[in-house]
PDB file of N, CA and C in Angstrom:
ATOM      1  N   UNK A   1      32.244 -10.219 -24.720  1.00  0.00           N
ATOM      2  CA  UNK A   1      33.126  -9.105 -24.391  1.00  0.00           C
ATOM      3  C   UNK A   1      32.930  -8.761 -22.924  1.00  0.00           C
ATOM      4  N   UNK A   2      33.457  -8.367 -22.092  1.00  0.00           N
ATOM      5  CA  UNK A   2      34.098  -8.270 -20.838  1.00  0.00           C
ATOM      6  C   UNK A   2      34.376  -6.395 -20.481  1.00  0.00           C
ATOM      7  N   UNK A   3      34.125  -6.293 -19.260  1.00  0.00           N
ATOM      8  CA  UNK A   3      34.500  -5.086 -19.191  1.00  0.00           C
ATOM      9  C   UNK A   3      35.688  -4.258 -19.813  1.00  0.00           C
ATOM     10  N   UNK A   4      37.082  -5.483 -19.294  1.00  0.00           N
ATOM     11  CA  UNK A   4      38.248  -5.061 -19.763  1.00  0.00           C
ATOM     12  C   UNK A   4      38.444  -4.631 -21.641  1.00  0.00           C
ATOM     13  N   UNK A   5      37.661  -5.668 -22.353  1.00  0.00           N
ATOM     14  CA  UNK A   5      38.095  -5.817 -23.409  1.00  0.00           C
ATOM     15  C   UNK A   5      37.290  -4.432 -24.180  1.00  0.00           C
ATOM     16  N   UNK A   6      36.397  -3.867 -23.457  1.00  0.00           N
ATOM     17  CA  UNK A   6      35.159  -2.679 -23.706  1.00  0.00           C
ATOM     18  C   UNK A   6      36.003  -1.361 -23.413  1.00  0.00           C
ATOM     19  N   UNK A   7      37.071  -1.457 -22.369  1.00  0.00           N
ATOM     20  CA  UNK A   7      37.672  -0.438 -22.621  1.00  0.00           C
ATOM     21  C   UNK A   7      38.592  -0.528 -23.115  1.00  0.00           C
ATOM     22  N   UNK A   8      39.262  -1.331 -23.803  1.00  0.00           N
ATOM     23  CA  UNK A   8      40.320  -1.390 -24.239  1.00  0.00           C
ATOM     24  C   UNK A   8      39.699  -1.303 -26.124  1.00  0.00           C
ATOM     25  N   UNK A   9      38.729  -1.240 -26.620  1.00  0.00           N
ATOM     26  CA  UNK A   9      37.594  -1.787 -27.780  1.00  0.00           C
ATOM     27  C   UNK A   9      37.629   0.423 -27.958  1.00  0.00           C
ATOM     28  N   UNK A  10      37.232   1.100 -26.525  1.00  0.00           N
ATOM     29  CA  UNK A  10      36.682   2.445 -26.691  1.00  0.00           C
ATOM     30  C   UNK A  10      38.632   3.152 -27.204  1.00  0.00           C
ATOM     31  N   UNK A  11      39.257   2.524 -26.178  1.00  0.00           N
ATOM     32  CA  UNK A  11      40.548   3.466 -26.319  1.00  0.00           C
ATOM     33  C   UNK A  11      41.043   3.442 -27.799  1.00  0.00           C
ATOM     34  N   UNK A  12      40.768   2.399 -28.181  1.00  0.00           N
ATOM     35  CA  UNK A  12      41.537   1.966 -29.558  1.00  0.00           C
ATOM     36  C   UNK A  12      40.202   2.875 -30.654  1.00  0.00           C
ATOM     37  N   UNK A  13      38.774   2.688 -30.050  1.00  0.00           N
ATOM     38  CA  UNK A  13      38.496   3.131 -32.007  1.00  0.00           C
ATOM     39  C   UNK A  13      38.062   5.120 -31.656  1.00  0.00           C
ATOM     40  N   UNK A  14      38.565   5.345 -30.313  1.00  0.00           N
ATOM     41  CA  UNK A  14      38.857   6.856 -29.814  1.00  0.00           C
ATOM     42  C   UNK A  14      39.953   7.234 -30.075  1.00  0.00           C
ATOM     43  N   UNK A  15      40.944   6.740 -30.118  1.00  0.00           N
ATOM     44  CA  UNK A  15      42.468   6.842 -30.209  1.00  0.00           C
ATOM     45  C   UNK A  15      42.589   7.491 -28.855  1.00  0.00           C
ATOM     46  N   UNK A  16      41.796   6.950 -27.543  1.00  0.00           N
ATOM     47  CA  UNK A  16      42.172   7.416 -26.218  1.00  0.00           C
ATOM     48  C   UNK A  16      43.188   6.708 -25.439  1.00  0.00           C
ATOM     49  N   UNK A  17      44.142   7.749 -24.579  1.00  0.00           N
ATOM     50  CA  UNK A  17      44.772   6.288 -23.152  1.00  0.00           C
ATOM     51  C   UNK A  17      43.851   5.396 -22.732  1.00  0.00           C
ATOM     52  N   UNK A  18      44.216   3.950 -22.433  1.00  0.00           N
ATOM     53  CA  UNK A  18      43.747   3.146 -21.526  1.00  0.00           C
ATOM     54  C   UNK A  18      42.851   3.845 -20.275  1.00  0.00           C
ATOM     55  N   UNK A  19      43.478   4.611 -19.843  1.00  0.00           N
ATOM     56  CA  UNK A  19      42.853   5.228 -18.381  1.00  0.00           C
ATOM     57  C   UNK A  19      41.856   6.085 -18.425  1.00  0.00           C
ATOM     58  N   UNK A  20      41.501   7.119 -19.928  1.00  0.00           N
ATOM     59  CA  UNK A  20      40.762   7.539 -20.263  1.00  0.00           C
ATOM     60  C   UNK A  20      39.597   7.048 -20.501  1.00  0.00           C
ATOM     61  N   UNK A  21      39.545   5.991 -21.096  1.00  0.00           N
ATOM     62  CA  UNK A  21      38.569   4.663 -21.590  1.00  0.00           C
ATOM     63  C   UNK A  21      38.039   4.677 -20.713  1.00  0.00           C
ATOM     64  N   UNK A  22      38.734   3.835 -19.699  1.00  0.00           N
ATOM     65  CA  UNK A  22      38.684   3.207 -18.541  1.00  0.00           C
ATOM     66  C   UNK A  22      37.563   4.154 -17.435  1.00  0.00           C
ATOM     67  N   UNK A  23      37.712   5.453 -17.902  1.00  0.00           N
ATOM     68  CA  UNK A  23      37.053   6.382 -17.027  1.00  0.00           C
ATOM     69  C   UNK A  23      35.404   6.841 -17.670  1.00  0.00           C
ATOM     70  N   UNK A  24      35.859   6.812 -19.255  1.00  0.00           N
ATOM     71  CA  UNK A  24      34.676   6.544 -19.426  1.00  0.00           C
ATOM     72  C   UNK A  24      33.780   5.699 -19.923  1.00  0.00           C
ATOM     73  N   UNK A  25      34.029   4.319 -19.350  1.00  0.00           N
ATOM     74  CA  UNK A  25      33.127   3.452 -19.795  1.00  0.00           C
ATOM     75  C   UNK A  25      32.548   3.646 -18.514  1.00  0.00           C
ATOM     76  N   UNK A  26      33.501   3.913 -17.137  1.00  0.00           N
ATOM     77  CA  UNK A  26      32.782   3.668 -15.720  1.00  0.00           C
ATOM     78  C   UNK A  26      32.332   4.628 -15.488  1.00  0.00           C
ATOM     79  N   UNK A  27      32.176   5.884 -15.838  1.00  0.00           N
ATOM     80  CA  UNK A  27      31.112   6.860 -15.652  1.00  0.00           C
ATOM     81  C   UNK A  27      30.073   6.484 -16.570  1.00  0.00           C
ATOM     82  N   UNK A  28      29.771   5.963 -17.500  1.00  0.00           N
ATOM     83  CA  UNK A  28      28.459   5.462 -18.104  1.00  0.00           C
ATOM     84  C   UNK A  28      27.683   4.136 -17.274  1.00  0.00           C
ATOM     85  N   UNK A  29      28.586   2.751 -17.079  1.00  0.00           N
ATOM     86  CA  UNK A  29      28.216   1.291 -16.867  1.00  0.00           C
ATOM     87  C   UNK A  29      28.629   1.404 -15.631  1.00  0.00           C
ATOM     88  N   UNK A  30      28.956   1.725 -14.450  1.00  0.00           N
ATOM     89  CA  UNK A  30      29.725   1.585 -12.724  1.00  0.00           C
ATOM     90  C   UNK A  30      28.080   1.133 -12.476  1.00  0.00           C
ATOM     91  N   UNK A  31      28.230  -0.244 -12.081  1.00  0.00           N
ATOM     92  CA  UNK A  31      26.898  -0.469 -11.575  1.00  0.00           C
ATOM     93  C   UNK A  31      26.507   0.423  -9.760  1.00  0.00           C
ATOM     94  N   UNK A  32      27.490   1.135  -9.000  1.00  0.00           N
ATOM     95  CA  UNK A  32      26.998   1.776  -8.860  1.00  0.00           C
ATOM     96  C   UNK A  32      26.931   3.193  -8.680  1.00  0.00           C
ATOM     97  N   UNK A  33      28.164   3.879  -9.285  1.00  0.00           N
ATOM     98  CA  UNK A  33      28.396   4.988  -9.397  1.00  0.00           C
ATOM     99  C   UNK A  33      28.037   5.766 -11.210  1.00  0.00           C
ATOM    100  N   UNK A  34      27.647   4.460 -11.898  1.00  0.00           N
ATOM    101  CA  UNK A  34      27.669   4.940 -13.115  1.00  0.00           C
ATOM    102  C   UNK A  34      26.254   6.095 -13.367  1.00  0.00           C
ATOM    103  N   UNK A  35      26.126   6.710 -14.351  1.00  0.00           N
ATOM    104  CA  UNK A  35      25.489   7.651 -14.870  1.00  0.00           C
ATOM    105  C   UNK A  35      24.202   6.692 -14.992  1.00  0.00           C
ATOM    106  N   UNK A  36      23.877   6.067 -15.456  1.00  0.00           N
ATOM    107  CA  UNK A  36      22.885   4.969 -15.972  1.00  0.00           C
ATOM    108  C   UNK A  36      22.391   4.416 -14.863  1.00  0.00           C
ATOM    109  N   UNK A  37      22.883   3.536 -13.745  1.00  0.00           N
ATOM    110  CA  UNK A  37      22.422   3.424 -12.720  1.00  0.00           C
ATOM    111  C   UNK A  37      22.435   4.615 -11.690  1.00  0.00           C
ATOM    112  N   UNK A  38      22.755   5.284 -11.746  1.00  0.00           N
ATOM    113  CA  UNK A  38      22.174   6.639 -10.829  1.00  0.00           C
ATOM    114  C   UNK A  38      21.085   7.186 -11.224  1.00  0.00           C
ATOM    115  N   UNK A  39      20.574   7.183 -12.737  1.00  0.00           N
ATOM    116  CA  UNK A  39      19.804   7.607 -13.186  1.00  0.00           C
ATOM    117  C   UNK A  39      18.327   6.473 -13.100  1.00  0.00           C
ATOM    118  N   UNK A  40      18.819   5.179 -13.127  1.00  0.00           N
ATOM    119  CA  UNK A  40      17.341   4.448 -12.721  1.00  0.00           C
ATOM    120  C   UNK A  40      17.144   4.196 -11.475  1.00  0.00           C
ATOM    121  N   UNK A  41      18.376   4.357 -10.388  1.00  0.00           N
ATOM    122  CA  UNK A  41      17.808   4.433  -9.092  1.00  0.00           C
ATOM    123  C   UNK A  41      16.746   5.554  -8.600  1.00  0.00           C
ATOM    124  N   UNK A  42      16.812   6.513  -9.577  1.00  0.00           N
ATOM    125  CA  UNK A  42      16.078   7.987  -9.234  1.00  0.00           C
ATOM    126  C   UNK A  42      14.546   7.397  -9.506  1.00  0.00           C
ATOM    127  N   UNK A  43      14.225   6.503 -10.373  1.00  0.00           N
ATOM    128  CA  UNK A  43      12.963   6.399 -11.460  1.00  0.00           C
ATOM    129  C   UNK A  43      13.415   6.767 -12.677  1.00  0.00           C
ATOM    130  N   UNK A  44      14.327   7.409 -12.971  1.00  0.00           N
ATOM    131  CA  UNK A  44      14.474   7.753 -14.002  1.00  0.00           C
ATOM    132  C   UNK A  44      14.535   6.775 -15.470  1.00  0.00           C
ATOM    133  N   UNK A  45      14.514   7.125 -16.553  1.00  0.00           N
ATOM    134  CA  UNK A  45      14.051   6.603 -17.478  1.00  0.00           C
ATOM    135  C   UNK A  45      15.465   6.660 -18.779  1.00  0.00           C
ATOM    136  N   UNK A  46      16.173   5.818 -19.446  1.00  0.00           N
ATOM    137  CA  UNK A  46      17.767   6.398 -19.974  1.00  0.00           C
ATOM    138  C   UNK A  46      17.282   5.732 -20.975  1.00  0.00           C
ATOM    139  N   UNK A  47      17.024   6.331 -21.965  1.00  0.00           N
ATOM    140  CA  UNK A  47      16.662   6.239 -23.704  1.00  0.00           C
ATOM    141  C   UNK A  47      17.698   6.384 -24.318  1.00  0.00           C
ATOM    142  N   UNK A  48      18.152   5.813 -25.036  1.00  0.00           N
ATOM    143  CA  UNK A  48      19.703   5.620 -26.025  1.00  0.00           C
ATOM    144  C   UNK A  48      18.960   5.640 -27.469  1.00  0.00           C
ATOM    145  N   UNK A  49      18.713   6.061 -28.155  1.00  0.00           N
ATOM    146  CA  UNK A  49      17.659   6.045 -29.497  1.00  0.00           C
ATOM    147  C   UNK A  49      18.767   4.559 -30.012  1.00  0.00           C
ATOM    148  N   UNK A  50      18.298   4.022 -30.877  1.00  0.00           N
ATOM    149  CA  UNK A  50      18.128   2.921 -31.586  1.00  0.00           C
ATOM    150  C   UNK A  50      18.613   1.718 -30.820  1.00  0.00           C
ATOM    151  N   UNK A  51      19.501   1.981 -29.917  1.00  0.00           N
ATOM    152  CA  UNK A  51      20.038   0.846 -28.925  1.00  0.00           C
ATOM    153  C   UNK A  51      19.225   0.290 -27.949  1.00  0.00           C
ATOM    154  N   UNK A  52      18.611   1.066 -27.005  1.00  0.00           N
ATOM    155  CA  UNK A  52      17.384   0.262 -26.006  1.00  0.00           C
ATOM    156  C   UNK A  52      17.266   1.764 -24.776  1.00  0.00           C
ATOM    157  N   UNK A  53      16.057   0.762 -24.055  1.00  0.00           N
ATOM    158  CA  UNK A  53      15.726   1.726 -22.542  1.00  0.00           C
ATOM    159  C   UNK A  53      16.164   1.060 -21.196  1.00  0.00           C
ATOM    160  N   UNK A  54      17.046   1.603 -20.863  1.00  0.00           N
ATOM    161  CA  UNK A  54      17.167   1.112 -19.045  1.00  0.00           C
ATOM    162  C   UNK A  54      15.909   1.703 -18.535  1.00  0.00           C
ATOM    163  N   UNK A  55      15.523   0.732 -17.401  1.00  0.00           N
ATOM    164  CA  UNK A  55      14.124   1.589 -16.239  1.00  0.00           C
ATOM    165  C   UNK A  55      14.055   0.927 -15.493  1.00  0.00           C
ATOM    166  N   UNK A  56      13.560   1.404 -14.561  1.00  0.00           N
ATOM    167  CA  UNK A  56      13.318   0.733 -13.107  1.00  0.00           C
ATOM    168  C   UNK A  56      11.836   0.184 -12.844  1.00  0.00           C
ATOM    169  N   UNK A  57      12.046  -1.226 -12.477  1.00  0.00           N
ATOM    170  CA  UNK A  57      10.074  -1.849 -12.667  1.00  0.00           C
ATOM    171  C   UNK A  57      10.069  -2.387 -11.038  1.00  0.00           C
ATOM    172  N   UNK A  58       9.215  -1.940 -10.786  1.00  0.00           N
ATOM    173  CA  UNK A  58       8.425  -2.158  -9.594  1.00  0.00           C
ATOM    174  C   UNK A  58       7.533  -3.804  -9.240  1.00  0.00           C
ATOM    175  N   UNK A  59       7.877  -4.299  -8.630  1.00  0.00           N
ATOM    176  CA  UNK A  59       7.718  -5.810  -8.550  1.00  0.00           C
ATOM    177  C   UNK A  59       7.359  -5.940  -7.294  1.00  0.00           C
ATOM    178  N   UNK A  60       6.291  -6.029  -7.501  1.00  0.00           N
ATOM    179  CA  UNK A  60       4.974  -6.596  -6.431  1.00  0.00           C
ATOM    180  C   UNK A  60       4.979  -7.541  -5.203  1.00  0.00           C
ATOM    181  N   UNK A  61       4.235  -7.690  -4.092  1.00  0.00           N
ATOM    182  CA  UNK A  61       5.224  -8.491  -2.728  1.00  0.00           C
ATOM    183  C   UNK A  61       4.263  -9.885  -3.562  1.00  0.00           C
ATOM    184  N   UNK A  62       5.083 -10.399  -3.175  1.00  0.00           N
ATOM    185  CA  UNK A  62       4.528 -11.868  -3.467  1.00  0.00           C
ATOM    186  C   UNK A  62       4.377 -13.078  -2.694  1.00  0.00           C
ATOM    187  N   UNK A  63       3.776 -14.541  -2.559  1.00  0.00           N
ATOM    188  CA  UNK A  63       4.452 -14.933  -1.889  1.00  0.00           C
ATOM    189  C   UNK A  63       5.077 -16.541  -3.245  1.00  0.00           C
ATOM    190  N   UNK A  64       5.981 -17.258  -2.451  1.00  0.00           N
ATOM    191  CA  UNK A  64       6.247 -18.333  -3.716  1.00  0.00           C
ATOM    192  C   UNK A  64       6.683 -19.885  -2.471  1.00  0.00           C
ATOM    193  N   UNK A  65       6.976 -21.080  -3.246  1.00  0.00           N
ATOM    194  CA  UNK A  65       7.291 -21.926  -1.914  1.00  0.00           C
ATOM    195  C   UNK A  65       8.726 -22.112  -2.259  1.00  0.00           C
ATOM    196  N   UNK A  66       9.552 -22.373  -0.900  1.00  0.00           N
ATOM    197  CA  UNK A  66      10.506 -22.767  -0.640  1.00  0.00           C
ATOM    198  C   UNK A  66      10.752 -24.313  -1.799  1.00  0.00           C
ATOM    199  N   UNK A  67      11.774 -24.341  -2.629  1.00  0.00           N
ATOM    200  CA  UNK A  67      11.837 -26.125  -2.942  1.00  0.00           C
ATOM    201  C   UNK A  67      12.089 -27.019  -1.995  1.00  0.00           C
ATOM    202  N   UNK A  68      12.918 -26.537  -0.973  1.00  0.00           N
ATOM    203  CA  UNK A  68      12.983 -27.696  -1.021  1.00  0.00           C
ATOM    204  C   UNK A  68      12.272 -28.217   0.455  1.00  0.00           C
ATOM    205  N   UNK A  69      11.715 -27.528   0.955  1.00  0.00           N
ATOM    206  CA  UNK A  69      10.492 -27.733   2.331  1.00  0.00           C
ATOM    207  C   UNK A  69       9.586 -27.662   1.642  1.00  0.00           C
ATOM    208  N   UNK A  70       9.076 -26.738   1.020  1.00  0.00           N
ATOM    209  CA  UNK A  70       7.615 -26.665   0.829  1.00  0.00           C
ATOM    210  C   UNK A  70       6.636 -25.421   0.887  1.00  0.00           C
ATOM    211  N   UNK A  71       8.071 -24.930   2.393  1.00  0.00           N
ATOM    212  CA  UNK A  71       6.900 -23.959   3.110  1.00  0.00           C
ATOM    213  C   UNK A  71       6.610 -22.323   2.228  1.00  0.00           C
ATOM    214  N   UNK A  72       5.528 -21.898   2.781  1.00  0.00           N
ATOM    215  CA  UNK A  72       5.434 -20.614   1.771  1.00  0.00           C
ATOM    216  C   UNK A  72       6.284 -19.603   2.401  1.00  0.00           C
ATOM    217  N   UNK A  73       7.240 -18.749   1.259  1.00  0.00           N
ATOM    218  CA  UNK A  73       7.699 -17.504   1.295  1.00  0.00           C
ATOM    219  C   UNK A  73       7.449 -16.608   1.482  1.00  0.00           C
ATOM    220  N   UNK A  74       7.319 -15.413   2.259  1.00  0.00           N
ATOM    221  CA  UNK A  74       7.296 -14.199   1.339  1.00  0.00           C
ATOM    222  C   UNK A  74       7.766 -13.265   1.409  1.00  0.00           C
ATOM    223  N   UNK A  75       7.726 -13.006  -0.302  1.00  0.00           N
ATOM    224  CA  UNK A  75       8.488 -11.800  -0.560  1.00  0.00           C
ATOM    225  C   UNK A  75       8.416 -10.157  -0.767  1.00  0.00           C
ATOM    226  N   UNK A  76       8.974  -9.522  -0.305  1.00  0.00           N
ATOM    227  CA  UNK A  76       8.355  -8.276  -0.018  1.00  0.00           C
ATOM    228  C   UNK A  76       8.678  -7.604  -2.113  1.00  0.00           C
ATOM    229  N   UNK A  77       7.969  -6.293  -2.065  1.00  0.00           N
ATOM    230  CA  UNK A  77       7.974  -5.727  -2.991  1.00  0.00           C
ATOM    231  C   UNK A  77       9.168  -5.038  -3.157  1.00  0.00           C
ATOM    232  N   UNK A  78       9.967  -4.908  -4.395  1.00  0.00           N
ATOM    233  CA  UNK A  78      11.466  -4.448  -4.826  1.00  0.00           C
ATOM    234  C   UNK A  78      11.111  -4.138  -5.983  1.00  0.00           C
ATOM    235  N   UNK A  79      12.265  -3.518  -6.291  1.00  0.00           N
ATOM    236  CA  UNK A  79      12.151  -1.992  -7.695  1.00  0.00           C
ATOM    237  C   UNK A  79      13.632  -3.019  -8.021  1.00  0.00           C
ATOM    238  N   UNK A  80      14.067  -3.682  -9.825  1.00  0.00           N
ATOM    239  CA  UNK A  80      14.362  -4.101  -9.999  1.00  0.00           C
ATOM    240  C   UNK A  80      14.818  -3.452 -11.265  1.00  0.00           C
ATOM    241  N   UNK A  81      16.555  -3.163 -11.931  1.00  0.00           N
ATOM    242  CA  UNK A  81      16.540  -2.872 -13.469  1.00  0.00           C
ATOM    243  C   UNK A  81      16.051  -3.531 -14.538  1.00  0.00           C
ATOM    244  N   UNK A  82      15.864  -3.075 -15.653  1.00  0.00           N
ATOM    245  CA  UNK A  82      15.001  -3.508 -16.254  1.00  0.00           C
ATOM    246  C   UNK A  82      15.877  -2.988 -17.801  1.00  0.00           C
ATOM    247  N   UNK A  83      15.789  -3.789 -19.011  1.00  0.00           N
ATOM    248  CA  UNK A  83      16.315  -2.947 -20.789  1.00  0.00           C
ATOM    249  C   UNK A  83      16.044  -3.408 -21.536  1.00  0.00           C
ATOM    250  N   UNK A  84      15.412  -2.953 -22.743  1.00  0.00           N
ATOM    251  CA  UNK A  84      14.222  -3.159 -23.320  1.00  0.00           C
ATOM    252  C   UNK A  84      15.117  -2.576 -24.502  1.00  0.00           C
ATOM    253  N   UNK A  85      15.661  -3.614 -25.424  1.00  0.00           N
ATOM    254  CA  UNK A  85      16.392  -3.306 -26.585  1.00  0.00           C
ATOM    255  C   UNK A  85      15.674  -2.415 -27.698  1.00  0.00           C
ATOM    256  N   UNK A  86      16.680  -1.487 -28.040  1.00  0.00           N
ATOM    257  CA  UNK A  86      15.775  -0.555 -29.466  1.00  0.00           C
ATOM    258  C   UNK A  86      15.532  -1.637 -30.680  1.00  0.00           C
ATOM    259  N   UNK A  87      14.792  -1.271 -31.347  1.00  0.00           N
ATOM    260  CA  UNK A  87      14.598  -1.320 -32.859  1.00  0.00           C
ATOM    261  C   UNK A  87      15.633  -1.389 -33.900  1.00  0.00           C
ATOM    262  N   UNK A  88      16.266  -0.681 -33.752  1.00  0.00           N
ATOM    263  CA  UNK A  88      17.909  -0.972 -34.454  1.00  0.00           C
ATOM    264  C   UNK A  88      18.841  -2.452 -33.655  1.00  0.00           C
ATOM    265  N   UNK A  89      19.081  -1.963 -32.674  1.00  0.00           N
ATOM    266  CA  UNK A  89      19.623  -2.914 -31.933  1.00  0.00           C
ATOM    267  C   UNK A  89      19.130  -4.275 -32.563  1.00  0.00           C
ATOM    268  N   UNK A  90      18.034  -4.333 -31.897  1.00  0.00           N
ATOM    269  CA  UNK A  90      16.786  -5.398 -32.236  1.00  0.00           C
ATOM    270  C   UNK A  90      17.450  -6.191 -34.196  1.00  0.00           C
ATOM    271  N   UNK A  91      17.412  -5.488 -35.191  1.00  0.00           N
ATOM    272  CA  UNK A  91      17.268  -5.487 -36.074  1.00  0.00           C
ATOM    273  C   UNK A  91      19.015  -5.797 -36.558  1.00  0.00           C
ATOM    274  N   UNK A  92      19.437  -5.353 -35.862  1.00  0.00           N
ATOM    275  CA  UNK A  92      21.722  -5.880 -36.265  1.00  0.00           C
ATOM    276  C   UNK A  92      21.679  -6.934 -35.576  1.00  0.00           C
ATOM    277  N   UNK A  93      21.409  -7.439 -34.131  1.00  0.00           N
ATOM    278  CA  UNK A  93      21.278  -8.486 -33.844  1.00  0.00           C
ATOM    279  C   UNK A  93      20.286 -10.059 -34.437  1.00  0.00           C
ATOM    280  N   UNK A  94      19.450  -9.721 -35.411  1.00  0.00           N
ATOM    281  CA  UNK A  94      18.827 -10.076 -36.233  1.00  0.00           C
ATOM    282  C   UNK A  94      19.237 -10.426 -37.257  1.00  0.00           C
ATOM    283  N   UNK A  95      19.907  -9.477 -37.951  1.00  0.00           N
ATOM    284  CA  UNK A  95      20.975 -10.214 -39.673  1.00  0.00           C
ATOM    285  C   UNK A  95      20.597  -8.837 -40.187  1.00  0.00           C
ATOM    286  N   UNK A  96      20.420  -7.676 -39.844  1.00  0.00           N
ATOM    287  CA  UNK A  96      20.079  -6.624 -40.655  1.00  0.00           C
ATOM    288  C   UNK A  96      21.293  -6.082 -41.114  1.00  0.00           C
ATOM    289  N   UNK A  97      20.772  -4.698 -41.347  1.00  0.00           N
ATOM    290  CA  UNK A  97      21.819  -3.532 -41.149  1.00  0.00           C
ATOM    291  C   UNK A  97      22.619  -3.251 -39.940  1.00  0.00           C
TER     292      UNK A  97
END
């Protein structure tokens, strides 16, 4: 499924306009105006109970080698998203309930 087909999936089982949808799938998912990523750019932490956790993980400078020289890299330290599926989730994607 595809962005388009996600709002077009909300309008139909909302009985909303297209444009309504449309507005709020991108105030939740706008990678960067959305609610969710504004909220893990902060540190913040977005708990959805049974579905999963967005968070922001902190990733260490490193260094690694280039393939195809050889020579060593390095890479500085970056704060990276991160989602960590719920237990439910976990469990429908599985064959459950």
């Amino acid at each position: 499924m595809n962005k388009s087909e996600l709002i077009q999936y909300v309008a139909d089982e909302a009985e909303l306009s297209r444009v309504k949808a449309a507005s709020i799938v991108n105030l939740l998912f706008d990678p960067t105006s959305g609610v969710i990523a504004k909220s893990i750019k902060k540190g913040e932490v977005v708990t959805l109970t049974g579905f999963g956790t967005f968070e922001q993980r902190k990733r260490g400078a490193r260094t690694f080698r280039n393939p195809q020289t050889g020579a060593p890299v390095k890479a500085k330290a970056s704060k990276v998203p991160a989602f960590r599926a719920g237990a439910t989730l976990k469990g429908t994607v599985k064959g459950g309930k």
